[in-house]
Protein backbone atom coordinates (compact mmCIF):
# COMPACT_ATOMS: atom_id res chain seq x y z
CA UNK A 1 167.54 86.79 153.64
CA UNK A 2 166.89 82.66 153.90
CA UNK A 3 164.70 82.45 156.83
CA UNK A 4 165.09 78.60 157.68
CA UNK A 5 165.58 76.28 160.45
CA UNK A 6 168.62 77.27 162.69
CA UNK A 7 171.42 74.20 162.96
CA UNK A 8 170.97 71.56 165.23
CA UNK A 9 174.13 72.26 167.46
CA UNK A 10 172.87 76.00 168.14
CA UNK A 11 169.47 74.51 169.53
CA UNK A 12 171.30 72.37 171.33
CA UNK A 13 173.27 75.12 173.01
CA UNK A 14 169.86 76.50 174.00
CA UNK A 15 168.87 73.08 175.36
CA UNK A 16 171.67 73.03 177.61
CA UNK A 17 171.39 76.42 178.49
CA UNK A 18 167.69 75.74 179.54
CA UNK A 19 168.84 72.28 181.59
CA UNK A 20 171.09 74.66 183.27
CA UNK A 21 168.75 76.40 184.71
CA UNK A 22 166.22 74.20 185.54
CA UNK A 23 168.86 71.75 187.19
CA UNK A 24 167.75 69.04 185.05
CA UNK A 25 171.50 68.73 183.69
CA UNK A 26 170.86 64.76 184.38
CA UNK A 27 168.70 64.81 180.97
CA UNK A 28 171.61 65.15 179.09
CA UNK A 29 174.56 64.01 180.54
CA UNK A 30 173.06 61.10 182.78
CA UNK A 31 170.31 59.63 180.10
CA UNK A 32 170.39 56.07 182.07
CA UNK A 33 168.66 57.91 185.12
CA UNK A 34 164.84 57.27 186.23
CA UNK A 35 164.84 61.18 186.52
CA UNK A 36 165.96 62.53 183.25
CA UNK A 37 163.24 64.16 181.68
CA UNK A 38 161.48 67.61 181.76
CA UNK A 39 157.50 68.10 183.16
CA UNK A 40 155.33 70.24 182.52
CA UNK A 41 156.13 72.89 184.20
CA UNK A 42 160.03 73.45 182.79
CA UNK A 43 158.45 72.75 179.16
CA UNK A 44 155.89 75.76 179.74
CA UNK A 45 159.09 77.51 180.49
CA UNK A 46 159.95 81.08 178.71
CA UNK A 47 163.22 79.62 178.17
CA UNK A 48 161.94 76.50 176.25
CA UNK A 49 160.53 78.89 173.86
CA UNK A 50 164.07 80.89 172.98
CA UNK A 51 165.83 84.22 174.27
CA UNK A 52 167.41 87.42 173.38
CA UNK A 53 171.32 87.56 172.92
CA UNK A 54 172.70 90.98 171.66
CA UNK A 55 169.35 91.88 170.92
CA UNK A 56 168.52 89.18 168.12
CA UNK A 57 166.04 86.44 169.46
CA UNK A 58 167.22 82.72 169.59
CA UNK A 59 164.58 80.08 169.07
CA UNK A 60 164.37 77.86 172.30
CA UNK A 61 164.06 74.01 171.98
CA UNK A 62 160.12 73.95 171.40
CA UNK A 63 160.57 76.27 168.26
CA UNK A 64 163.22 74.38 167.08
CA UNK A 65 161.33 71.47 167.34
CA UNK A 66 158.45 73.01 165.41
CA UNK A 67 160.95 74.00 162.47
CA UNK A 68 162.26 70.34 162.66
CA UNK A 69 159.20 68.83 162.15
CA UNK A 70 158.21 71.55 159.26
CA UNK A 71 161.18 69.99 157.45
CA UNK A 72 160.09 66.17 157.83
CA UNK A 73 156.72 67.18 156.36
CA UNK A 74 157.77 69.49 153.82
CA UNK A 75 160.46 66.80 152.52
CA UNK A 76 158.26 64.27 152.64
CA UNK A 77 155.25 66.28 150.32
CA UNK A 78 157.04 68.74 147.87
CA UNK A 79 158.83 65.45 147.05
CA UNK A 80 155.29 63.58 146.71
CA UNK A 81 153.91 65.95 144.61
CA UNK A 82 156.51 65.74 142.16
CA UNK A 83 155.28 62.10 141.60
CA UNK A 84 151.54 62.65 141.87
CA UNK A 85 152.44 65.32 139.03
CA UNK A 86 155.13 64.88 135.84
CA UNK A 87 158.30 65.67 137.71
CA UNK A 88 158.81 62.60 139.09
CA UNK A 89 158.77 59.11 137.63
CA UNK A 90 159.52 55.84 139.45
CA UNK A 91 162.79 53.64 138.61
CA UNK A 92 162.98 50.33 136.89
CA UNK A 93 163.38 48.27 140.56
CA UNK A 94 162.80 50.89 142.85
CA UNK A 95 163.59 49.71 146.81
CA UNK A 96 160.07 51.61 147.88
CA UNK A 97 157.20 51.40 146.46
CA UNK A 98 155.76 54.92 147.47
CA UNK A 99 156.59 56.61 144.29
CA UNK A 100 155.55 54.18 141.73
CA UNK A 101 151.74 54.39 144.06
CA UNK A 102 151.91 57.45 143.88
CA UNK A 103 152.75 58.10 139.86
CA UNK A 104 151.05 55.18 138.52
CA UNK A 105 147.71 56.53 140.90
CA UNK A 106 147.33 53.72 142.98
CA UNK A 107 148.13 55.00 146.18
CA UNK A 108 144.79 53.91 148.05
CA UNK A 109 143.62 55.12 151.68
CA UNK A 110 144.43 51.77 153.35
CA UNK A 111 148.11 51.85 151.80
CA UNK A 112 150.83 51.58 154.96
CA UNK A 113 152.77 53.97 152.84
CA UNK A 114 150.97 56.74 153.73
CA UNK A 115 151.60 56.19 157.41
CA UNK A 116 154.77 58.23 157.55
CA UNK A 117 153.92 61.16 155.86
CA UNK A 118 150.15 61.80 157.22
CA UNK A 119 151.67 61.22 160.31
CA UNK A 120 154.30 64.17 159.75
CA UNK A 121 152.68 65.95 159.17
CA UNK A 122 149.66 66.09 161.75
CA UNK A 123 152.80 65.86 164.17
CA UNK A 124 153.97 69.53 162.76
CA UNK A 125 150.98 70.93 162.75
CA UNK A 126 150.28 70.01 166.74
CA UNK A 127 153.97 71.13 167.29
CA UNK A 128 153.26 74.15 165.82
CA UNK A 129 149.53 74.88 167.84
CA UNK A 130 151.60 73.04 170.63
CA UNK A 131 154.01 76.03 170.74
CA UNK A 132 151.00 78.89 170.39
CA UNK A 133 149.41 77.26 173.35
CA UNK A 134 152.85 77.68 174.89
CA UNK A 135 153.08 80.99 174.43
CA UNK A 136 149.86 82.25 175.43
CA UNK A 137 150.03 80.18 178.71
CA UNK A 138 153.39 82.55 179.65
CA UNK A 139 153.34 86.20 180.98
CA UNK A 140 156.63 87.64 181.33
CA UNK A 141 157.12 90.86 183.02
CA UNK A 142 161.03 91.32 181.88
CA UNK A 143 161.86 93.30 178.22
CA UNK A 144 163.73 90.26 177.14
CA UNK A 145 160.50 87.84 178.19
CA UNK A 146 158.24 89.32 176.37
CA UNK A 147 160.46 89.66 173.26
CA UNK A 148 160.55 86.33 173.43
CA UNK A 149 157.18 85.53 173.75
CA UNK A 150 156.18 87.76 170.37
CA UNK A 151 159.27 86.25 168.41
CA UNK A 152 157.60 82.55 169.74
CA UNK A 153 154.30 83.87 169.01
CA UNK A 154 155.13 84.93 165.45
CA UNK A 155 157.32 81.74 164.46
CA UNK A 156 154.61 78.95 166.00
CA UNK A 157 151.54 81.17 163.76
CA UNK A 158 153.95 80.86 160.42
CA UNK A 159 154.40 77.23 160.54
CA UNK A 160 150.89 76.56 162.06
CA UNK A 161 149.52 77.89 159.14
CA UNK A 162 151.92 75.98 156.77
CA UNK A 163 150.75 73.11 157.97
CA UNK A 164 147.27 73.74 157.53
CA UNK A 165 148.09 74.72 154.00
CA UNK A 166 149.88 71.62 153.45
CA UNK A 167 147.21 69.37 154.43
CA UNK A 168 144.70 71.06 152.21
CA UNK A 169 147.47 71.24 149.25
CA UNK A 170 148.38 67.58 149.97
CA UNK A 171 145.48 64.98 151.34
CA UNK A 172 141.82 64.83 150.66
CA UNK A 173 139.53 62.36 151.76
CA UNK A 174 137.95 61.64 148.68
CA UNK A 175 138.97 63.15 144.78
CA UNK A 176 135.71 64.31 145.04
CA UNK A 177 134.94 65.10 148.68
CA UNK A 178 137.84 67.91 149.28
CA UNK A 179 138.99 67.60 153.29
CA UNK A 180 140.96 66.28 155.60
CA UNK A 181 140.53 65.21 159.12
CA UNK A 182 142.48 66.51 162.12
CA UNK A 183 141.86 66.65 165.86
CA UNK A 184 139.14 63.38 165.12
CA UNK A 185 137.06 66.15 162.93
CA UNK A 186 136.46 66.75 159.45
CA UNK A 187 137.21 69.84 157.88
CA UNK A 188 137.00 71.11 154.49
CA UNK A 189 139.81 72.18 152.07
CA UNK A 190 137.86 75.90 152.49
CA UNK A 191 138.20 75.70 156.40
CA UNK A 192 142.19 74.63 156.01
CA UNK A 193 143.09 77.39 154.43
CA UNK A 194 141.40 79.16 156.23
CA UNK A 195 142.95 78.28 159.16
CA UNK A 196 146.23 78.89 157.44
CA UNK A 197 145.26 82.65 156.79
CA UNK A 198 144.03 83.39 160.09
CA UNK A 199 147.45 82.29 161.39
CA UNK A 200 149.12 83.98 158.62
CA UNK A 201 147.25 87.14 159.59
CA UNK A 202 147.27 86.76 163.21
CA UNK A 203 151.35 86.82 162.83
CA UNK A 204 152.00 90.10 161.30
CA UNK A 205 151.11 92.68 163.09
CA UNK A 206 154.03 91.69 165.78
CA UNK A 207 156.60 90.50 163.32
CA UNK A 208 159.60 91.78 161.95
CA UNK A 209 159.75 93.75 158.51
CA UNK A 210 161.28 90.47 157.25
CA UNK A 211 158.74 88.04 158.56
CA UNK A 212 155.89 90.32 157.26
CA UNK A 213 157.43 89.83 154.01
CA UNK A 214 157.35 86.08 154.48
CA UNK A 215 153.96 85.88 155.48
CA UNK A 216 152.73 88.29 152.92
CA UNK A 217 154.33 86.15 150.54
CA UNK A 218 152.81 82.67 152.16
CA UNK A 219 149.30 84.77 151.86
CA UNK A 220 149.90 85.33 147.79
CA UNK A 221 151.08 81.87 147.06
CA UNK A 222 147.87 80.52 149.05
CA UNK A 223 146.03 83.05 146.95
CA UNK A 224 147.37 81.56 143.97
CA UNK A 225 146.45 77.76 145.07
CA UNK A 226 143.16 78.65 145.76
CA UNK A 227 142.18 80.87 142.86
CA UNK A 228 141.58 83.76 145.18
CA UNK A 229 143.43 86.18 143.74
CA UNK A 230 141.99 89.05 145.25
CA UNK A 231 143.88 87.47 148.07
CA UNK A 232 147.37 87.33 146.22
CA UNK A 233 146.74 90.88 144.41
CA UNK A 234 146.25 91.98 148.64
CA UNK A 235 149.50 90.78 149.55
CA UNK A 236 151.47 90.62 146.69
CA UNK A 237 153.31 93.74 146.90
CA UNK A 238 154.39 93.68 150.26
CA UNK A 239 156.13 89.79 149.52
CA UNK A 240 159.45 88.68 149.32
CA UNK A 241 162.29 91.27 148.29
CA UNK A 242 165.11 90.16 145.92
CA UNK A 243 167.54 87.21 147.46
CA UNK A 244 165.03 86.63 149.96
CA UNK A 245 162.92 82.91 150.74
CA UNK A 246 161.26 80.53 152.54
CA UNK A 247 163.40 77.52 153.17
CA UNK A 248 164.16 74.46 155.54
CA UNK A 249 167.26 73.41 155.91
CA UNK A 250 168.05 69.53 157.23
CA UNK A 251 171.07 69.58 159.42
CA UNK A 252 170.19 66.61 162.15
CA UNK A 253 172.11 63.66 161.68
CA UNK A 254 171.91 61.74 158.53
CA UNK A 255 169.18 63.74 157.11
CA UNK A 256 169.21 65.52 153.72
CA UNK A 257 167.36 67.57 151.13
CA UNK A 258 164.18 65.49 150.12
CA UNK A 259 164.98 65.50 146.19
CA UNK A 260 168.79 64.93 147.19
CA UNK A 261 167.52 61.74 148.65
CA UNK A 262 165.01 60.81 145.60
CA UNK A 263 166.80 61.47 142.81
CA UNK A 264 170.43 61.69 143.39
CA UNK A 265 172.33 59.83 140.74
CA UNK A 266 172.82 56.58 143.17
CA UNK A 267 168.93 56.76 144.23
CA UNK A 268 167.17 53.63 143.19
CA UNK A 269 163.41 54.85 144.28
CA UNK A 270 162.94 57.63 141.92
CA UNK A 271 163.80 59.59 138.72
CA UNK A 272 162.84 62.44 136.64
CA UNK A 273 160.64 62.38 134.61
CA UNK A 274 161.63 62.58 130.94
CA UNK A 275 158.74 64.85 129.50
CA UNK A 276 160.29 67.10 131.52
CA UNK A 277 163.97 66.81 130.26
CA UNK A 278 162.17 67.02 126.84
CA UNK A 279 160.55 70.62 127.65
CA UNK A 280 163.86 71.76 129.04
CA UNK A 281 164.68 73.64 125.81
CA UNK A 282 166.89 76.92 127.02
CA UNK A 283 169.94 77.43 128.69
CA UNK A 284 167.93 78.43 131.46
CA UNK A 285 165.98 76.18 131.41
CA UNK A 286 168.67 73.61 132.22
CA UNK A 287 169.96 75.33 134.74
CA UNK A 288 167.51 75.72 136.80
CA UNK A 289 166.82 71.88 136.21
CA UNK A 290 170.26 69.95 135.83
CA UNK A 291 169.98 66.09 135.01
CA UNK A 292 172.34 63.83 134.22
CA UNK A 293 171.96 60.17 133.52
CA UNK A 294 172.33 57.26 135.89
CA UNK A 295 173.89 54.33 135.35
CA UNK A 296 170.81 52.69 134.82
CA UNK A 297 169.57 54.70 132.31
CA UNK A 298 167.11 56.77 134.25
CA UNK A 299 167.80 60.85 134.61
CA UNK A 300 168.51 61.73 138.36
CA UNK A 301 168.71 65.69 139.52
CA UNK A 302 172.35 67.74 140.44
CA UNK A 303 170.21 70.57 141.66
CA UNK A 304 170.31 69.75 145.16
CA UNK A 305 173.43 68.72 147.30
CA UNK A 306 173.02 66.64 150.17
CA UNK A 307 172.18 69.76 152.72
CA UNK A 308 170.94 72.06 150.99
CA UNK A 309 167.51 73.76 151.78
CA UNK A 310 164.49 72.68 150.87
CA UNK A 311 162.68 75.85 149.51
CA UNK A 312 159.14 76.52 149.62
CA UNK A 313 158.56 80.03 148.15
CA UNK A 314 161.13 83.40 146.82
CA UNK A 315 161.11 86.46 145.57
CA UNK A 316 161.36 84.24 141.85
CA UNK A 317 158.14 82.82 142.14
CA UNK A 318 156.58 86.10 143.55
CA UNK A 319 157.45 87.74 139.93
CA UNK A 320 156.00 84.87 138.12
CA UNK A 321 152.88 85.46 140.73
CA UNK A 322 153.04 89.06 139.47
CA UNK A 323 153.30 87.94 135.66
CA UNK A 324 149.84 85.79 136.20
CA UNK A 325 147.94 88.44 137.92
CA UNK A 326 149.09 91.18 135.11
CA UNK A 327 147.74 88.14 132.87
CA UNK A 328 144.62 88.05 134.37
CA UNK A 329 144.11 91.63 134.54
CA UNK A 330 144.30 92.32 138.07
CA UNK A 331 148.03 94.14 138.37
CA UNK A 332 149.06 96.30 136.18
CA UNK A 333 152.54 96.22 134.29
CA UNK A 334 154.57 93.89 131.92
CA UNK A 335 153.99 90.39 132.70
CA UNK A 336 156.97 89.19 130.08
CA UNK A 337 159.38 91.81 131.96
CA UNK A 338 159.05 89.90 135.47
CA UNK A 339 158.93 86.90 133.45
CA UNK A 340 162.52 87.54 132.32
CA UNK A 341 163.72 88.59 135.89
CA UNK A 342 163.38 85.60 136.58
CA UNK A 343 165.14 83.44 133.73
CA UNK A 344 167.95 86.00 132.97
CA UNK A 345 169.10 84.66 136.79
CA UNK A 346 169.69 81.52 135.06
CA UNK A 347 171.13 82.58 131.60
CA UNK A 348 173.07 86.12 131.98
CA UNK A 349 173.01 86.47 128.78
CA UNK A 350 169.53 87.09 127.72
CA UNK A 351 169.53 84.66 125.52
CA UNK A 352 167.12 82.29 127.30
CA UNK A 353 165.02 85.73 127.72
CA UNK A 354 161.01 86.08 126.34
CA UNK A 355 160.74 88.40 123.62
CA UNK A 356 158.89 91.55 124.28
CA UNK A 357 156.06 90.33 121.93
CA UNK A 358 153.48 88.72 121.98
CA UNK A 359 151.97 89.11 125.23
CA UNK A 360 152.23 86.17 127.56
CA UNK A 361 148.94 84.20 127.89
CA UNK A 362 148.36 81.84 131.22
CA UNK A 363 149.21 78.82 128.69
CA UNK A 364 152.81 80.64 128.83
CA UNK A 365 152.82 80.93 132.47
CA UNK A 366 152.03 77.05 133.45
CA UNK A 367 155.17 76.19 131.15
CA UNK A 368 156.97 78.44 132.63
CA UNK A 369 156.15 77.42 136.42
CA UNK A 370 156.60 74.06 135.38
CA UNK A 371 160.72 74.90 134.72
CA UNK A 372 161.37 77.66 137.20
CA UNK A 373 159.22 76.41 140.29
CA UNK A 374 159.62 72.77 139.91
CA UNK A 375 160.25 70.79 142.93
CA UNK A 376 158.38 73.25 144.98
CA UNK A 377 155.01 71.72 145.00
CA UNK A 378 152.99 73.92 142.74
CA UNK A 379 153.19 71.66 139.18
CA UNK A 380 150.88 69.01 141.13
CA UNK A 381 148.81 73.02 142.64
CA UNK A 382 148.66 73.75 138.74
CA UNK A 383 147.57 70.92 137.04
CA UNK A 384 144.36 70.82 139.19
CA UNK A 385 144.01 74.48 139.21
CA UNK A 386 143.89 74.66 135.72
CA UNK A 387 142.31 71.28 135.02
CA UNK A 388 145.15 70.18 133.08
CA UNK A 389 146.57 66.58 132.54
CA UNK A 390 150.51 67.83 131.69
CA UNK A 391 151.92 64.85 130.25
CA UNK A 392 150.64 62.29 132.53
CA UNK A 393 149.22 58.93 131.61
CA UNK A 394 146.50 58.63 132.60
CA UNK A 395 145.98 62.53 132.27
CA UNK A 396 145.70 64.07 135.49
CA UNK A 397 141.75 65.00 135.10
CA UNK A 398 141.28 60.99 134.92
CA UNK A 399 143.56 60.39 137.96
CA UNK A 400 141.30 58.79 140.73
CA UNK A 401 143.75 60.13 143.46
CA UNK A 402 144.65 64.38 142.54
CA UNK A 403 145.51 64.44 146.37
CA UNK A 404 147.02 62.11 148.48
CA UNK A 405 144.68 60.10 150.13
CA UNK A 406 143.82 60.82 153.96
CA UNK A 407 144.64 56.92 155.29
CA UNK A 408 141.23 54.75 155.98
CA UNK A 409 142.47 54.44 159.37
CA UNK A 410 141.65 58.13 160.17
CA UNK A 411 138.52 58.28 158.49
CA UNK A 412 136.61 55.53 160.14
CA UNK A 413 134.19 56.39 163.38
């Protein structure tokens, strides 16, 4: 299963389908005309939110939307905090500055830079509540209707809640004062998340099996962040099966995979960073993190093609969440056995394998997130959670930003 944003020419099927029947064809094919937009009323629409064909529901154009913007913002930050961390270094002459703020720490609240990507994602998050609103404001009497309506219901709670976690993961006001501000209120990194569980929670009792799995498996990896693992240890069992994940995929236009754009080998913005070619030291290991070397001397990533999906979270790094909380002494079984699950994907042979002794320690584990969940987000999540400093200069514990900064503009009365 790869539950991820549905391509762009099947939403606009359902767009057309919707125009259809709300006689607004003009929107589309007439785009000159004083008339062609929707109101209120046709946006409020059951239709706008998706429908049932041979029983399997089809996101509408407001869902869509909401998974569109998810991948903006999730592009725009898992790519961030690989530069904020020791994934990502900036090149020689890079054409933006962002990356080089962001790496060498000087990435200050009244930088235009951050513009873009505070704006993302504060526009996916009001999508996302948007679409809940949406939903709640609709009471369809048909079968299909209210199918509809739960399957709108359950998609608008996952990615409100996403970007809740985001925002907490991401931006702080301060290093030292941990919120963020949305709706013209300040909120605490405490009251993000849990905003982001409530959704979460609110979602499963009407979702699918599979989408229970996903949100059980968003729940753990907050857990995780936050250093509640009572939290993870709740809902880490009832996570993602094998093959499944959490992933957007870009389709729209001339839009591609966030690292694709960073660190392909033409990019001239970013590279990786070479402490972590160093600690690539298995045939697994460089694998799961292919490099090759640029022309001009930096190392740029062949993990990523142009359109593939951006992944958040899989069954992979549930088993390392597994391995940590066996670690810690809150699951029980063999923390070096899910361990290996995971690399012998990447090396069939075993070779690249742990040995059965001795016992993994957490030291073990943050090296081994670092390889096998990099570009995901959680290197920059476990160098603060651990109060680490990788191999960043200065170390990460001296960094005056260990968030993105919220932008000046939004924190002023």
């Amino acid at each position: 299963m790869s539950i991820k944003i549905k391509d762009f020419w099947k939403a606009g099927v359902v767009c057309i389908c919707v125009l259809m029947l709300s006689s607004c064809d003009k929107w589309v094919n007439d785009t000159e005309l004083p008339d062609n937009t929707i109101d209120e009323s046709q946006l409020n629409s059951i239709a706008m939110l998706g429908r049932i064909e041979k029983g399997a529901y089809i996101p509408g154009p407001v869902i869509a939307g909401v998974w569109r913007a998810g991948a903006t913002s999730a592009a725009d930050l898992l790519v961030a905090s690989g530069a904020i961390s020791d994934e990502i270094v900036p090149t020689a002459v890079p054409n933006s500055p962002f990356y080089k703020e962001l790496d060498e720490d000087k990435l200050t609240p009244d930088n235009t830079s951050l513009f873009s990507v505070w704006s993302n994602i504060q526009n996916y998050r009001a999508r996302a509540e948007d679409a809940i609103l949406n939903a709640e404001s609709l009471a369809p009497a048909d079968e299909d209707g209210v199918k509809v309506k739960q399957a709108a219901f359950v998609n608008a709670r996952l990615h409100a809640g996403y970007a809740w976690m985001l925002l907490a993961d991401y931006f702080s006001v301060t290093n030292t004062s941990h919120s963020i501000y949305a709706d013209h209120k300040e909120l605490s990194h405490q009251e993000a998340y849990g905003k982001a569980k409530a959704y979460w929670e609110q979602a499963i009792p009407t979702a699918s099996d599979a989408e229970k799995r996903l949100l059980h498996s968003l729940l753990a990896k907050m857990g995780i962040h936050t250093g509640n693992y009572s939290l993870a240890v709740q809902y880490i069992n009832q996570s993602f099966g094998a093959s499944e994940n959490f992933s957007f995929l870009n389709t729209v236009g001339t839009v591609s995979n966030g690292f694709f754009n960073a660190l392909n080998v033409n990019s001239r913005d970013a590279a990786v960073d070479p402490t972590l070619v160093v600690a690539l030291k298995t045939t697994a290991d460089k694998a799961r993190n292919p490099v090759v070397k640029a022309a001009k001397g930096h190392w740029s990533l062949t993990l990523f093609k142009e359109r593939d999906p951006l992944v958040v979270s899989d069954y992979e790094e549930m088993q390392l969440i597994r391995a940590e909380l066996i670690i810690r002494g809150l699951l029980t079984g063999n923390a070096t056995d899910l361990v290996n699950s995971v690399v012998v994907k990447y090396d069939a042979t075993g070779l690249s394998n742990f040995p059965a002794g001795p016992a993994l320690t957490l030291n073990d584990i943050v090296s081994i997130r670092r390889i096998f969940l990099s570009w995901r987000g959680t290197r920059l999540i476990d160098l603060r959670r651990f109060n680490i400093d990788g191999d960043l200069i200065p170390g990460f514990t001296q960094r005056k930003w260990q968030w993105i900064g919220v932008p000046e503009i939004e924190t002023q009365k």
